[in-house]
Protein backbone atom coordinates (compact mmCIF):
# COMPACT_ATOMS: atom_id res chain seq x y z
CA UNK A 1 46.55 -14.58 -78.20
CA UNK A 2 49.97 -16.22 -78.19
CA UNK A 3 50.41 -19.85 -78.36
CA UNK A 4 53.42 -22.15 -77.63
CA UNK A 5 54.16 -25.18 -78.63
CA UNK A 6 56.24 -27.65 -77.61
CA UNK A 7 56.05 -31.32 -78.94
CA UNK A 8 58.88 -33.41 -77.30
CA UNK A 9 57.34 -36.88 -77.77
CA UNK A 10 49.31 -43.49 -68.73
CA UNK A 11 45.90 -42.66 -67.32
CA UNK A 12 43.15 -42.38 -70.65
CA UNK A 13 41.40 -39.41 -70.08
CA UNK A 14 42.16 -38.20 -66.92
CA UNK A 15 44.27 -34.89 -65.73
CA UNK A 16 46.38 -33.21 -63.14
CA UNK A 17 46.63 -29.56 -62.13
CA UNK A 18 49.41 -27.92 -62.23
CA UNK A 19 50.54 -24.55 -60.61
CA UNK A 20 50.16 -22.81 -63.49
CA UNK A 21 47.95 -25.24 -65.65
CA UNK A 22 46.70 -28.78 -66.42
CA UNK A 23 48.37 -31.92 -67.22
CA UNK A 24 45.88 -33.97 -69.33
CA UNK A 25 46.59 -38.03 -70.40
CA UNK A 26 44.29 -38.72 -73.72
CA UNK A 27 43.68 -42.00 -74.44
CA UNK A 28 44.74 -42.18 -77.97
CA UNK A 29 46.90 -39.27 -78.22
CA UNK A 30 50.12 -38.36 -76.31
CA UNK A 31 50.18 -36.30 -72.74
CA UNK A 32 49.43 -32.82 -72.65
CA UNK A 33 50.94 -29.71 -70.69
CA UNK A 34 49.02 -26.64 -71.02
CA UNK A 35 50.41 -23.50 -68.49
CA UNK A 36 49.32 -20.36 -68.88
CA UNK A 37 51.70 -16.83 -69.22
CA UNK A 38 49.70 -14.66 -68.73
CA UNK A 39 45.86 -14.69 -69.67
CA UNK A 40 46.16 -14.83 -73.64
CA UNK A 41 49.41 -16.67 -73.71
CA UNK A 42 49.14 -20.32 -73.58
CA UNK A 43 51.70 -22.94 -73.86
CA UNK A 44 51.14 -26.02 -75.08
CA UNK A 45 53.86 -29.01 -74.71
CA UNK A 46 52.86 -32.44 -76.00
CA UNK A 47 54.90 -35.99 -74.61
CA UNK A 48 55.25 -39.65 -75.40
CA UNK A 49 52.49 -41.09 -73.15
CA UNK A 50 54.29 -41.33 -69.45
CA UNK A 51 57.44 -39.26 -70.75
CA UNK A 52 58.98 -36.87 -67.95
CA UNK A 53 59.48 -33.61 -69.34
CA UNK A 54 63.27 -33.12 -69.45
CA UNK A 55 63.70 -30.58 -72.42
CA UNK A 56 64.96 -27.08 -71.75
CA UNK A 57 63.94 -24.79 -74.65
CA UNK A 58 65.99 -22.55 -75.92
CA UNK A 59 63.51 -19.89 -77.31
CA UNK A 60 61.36 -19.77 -74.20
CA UNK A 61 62.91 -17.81 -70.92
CA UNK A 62 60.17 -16.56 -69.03
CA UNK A 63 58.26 -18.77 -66.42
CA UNK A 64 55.09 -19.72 -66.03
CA UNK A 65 52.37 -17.20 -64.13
CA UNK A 66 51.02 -18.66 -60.94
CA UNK A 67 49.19 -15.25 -60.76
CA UNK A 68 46.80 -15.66 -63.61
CA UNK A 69 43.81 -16.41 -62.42
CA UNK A 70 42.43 -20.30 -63.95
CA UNK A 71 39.16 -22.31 -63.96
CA UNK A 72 38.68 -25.80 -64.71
CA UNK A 73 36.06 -27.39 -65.90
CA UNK A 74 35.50 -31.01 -66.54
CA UNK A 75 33.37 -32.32 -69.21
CA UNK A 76 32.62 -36.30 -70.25
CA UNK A 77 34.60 -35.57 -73.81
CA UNK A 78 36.80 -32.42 -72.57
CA UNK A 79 38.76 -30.93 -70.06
CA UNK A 80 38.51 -26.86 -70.30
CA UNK A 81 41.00 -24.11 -68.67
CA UNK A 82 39.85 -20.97 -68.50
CA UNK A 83 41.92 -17.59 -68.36
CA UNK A 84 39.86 -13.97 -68.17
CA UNK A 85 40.84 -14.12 -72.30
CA UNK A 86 41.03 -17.38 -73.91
CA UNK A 87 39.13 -20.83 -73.35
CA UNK A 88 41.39 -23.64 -74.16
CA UNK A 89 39.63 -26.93 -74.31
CA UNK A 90 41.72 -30.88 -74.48
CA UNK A 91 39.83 -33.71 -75.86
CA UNK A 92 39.75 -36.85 -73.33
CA UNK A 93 40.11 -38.74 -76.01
CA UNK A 94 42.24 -37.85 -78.67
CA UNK A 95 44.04 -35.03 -77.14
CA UNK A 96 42.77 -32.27 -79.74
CA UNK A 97 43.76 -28.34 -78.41
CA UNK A 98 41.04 -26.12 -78.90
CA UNK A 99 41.52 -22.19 -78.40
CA UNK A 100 38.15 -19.96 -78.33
CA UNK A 101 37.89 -16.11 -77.22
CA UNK A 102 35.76 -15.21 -74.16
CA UNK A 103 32.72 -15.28 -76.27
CA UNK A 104 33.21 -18.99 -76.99
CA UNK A 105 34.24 -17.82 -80.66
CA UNK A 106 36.82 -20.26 -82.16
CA UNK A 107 40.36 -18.99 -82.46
CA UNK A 108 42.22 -21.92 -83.21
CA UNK A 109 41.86 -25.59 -83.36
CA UNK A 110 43.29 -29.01 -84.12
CA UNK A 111 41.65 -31.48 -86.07
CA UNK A 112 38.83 -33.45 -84.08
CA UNK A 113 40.99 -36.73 -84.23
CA UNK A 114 43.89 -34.74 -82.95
CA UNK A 115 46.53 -32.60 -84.45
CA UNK A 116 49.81 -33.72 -82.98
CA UNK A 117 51.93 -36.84 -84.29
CA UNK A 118 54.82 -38.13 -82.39
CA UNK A 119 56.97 -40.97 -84.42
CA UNK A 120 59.79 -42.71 -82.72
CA UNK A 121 63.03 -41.98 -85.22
CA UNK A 122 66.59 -42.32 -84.77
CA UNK A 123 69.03 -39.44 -86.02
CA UNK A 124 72.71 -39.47 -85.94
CA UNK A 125 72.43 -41.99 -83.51
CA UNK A 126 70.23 -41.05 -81.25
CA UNK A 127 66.43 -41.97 -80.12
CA UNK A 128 64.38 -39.39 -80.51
CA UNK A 129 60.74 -38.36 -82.68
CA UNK A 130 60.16 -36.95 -85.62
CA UNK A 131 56.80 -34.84 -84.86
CA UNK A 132 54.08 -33.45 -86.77
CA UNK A 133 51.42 -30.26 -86.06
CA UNK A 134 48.52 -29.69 -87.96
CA UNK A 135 45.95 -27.35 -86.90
CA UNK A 136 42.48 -26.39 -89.27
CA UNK A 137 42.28 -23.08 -90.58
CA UNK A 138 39.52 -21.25 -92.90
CA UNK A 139 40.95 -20.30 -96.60
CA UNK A 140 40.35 -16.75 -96.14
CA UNK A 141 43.00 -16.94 -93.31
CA UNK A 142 46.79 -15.38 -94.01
CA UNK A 143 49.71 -15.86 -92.36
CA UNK A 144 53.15 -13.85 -91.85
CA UNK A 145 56.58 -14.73 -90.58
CA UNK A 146 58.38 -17.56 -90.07
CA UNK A 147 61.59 -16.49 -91.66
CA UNK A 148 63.88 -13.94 -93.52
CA UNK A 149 63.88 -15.85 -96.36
CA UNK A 150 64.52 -13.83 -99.84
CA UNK A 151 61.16 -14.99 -101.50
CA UNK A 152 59.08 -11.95 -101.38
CA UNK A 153 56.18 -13.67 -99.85
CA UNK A 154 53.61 -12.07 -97.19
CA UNK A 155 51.28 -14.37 -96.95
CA UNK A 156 52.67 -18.02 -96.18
CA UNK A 157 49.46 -19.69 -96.64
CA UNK A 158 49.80 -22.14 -99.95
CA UNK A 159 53.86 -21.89 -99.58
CA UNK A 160 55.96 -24.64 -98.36
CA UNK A 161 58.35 -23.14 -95.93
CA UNK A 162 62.05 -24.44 -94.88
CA UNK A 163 62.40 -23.64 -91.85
CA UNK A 164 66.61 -24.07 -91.67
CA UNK A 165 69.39 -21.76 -91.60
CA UNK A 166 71.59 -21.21 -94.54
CA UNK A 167 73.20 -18.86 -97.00
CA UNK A 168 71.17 -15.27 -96.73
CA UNK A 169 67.98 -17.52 -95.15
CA UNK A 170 66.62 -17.01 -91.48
CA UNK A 171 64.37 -19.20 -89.74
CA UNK A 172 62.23 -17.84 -87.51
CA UNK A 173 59.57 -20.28 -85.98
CA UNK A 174 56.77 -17.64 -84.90
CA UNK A 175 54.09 -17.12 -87.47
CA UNK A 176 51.26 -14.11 -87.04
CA UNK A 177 47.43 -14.97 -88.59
CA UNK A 178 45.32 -12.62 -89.86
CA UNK A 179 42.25 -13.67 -87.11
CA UNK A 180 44.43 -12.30 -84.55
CA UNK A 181 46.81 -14.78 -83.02
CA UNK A 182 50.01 -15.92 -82.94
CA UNK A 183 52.17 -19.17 -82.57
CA UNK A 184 55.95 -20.11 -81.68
CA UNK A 185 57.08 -23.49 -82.82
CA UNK A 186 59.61 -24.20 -80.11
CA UNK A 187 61.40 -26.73 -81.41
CA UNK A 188 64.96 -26.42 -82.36
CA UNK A 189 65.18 -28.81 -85.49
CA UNK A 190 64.44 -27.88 -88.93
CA UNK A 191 61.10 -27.91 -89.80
CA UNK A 192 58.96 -27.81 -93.26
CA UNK A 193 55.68 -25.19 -92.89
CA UNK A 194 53.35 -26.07 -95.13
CA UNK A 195 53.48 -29.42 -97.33
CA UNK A 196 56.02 -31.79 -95.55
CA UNK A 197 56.92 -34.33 -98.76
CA UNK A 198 59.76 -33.42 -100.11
CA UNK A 199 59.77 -31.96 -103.66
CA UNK A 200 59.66 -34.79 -106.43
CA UNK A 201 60.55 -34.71 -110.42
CA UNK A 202 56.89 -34.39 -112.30
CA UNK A 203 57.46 -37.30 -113.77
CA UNK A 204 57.29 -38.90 -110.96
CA UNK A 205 53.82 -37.62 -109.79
CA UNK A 206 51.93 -36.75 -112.80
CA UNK A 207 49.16 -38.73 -114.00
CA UNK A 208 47.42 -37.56 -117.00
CA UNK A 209 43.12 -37.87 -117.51
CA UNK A 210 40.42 -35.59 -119.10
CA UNK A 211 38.81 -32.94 -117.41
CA UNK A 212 35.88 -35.60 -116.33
CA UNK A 213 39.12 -38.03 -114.71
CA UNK A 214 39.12 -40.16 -117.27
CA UNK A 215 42.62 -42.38 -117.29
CA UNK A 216 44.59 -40.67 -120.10
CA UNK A 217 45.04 -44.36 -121.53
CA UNK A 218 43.42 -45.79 -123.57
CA UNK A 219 42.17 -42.96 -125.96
CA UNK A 220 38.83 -43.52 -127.52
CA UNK A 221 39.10 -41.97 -132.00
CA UNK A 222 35.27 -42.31 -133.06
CA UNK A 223 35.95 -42.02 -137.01
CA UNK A 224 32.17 -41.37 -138.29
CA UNK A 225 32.24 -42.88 -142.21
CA UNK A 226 30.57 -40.97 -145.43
CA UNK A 227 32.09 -39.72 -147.91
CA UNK A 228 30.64 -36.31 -147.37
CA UNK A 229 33.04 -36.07 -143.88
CA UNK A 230 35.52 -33.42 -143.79
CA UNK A 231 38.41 -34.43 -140.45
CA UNK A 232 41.92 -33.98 -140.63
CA UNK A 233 42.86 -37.68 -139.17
CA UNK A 234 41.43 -39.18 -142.14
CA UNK A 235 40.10 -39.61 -145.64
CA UNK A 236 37.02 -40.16 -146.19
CA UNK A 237 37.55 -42.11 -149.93
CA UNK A 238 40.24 -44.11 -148.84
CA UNK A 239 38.85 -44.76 -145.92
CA UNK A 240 42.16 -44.92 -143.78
CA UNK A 241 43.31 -43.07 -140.67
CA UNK A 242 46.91 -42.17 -140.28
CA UNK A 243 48.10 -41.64 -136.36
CA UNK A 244 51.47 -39.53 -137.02
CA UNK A 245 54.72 -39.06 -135.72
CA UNK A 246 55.20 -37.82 -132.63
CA UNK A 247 56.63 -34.21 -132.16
CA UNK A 248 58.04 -33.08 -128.63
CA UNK A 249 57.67 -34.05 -125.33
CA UNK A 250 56.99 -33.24 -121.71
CA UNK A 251 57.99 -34.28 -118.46
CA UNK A 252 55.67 -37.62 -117.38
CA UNK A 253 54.49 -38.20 -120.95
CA UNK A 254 53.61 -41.83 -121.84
CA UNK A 255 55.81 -43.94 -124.44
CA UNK A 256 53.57 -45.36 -125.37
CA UNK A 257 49.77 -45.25 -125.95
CA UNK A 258 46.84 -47.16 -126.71
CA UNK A 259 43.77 -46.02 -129.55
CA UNK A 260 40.49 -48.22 -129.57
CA UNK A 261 39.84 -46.99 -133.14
CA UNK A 262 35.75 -47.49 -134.01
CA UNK A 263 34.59 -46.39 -137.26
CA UNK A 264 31.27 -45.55 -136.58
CA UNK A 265 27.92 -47.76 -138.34
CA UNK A 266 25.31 -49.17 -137.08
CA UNK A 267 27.80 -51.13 -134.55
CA UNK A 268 29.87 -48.86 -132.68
CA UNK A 269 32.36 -51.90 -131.30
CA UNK A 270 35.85 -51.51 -131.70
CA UNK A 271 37.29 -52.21 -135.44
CA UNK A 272 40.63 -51.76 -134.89
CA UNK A 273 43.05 -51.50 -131.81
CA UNK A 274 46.33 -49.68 -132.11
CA UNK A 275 49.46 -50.12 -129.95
CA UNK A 276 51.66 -46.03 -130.54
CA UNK A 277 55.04 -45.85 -129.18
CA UNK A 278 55.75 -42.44 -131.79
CA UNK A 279 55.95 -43.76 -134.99
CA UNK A 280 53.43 -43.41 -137.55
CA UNK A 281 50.84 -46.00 -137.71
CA UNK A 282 48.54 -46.31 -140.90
CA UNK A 283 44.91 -48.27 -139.87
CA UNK A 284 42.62 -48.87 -143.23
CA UNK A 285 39.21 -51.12 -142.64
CA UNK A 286 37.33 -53.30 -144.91
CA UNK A 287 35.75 -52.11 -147.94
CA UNK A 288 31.84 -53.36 -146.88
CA UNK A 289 32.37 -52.03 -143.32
CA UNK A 290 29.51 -49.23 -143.30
């Protein structure tokens, strides 16, 4: 099965036919075209709500076939269009594609709440929408294409993907899954596959915890006292615990920390609180503190 899409960003709920397809108008979502090819290729074209549909693709020349033969069928949550090789079903409500085989076997399918996004955005001066596509997918599933790119990869799943011409790169928006299908993102701007935020320093992101998500400050030192103990923070006759200075770094590392020092008695409260920014720090306690 091959799938266009087109997402060029009033009636809730309700359709039209078309010659070659449907014409549905969700009520939370944005309209949606869906013509068929041929009877496994599907195109879908998503619009601002009421939006004529006045862009001329550039990657797309064939027309439309008014000789496939297509059902409808009209449900209370869906609208369904049927070809003799794929099902494609349109949420009333949110506008959520749906692709299953003859067998009613899924193939591919957006998010119940709906997959497309359509924000209003001006560049270089002019109106027009910056547009997202997200579609679920199982983990086992691989995917190949999308460019010429000089990274080695076969699989794109996992891999964020820049989608833009330049030096030896070559973007190619049409992407082949290993369950059998295929999908052209007709859309002439660039494009990010994959995770759209744009790459940050670590610093920036990282937040530091234990393994059981723990904050990563404050940092609990339970000092047990005896003088039969054997730890390298501390002495056990002097009873003193020396914090040392620091030695390297890493990217996102604190400046400074915080130790709730408790040497451990009968009372396990805090005897001592310690404010590190790197430099050595000596902590003694009393000398009746058991």
């Amino acid at each position: 099965m091959l799938v266009f899409l087109l997402l060029v960003s009033g009636y809730a709920g309700l359709y039209e036919p078309t010659p070659c397809g449907i014409v549905i108008h969700p009520a939370d979502g944005s309209d949606v075209m869906i013509s068929a090819y041929g009877d496994s290729i599907i195109r879908v074209t998503a619009l601002p709500t009421g939006a004529p549909l006045n862009h001329e693709s550039l990657m797309v020349v064939s027309e439309p076939s008014d000789a496939t033969a297509l059902q409808v069928a009209e449900g209370n949550a869906d609208v369904t269009l049927f070809t003799a090789q794929v099902r494609v079903s349109i949420s009333r409500q949110s506008g959520a594609v749906s692709f299953f085989d003859v067998e009613g076997d899924p193939i591919l399918i957006e998010p119940a709440g709906g997959g497309k996004t359509l924000a209003p955005a001006t560049v270089m001066g002019g109106e027009t929408y910056h547009i997202r596509q997200v579609f679920e997918s199982p983990t086992n599933e691989a995917f190949d294409g999308l460019s010429q790119h000089q990274n080695g990869l076969m699989n794109c799943r996992g891999h964020r993907i820049d989608l833009r011409q330049y030096n030896l790169a070559v973007a190619v928006p049409f992407l082949v899954a290993s369950r059998n299908y295929g999908i052209l993102w007709d859309n002439n701007s660039r494009t990010i596959f994959g995770d759209p935020r744009e790459c940050q320093p670590l610093s920036a992101t990282l937040k530091l915890s234990d393994s059981a998500e723990k904050a990563a400050d404050p940092i609990r030192l339970c000092v047990y006292s005896g003088s039969d103990g054997a730890f390298g923070l501390y002495e056990d006759g002097a009873r003193a615990l020396t914090v040392g200075t620091r030695e390297g770094s890493f990217p996102g590392m604190l400046d400074k920390r915080t130790f709730e020092v408790v040497w451990i008695g009968p009372d396990h409260a805090p005897d001592a609180v310690v404010e590190y920014d790197g430099h050595e720090v000596f902590v003694t306690w009393g000398e009746n503190d058991e």
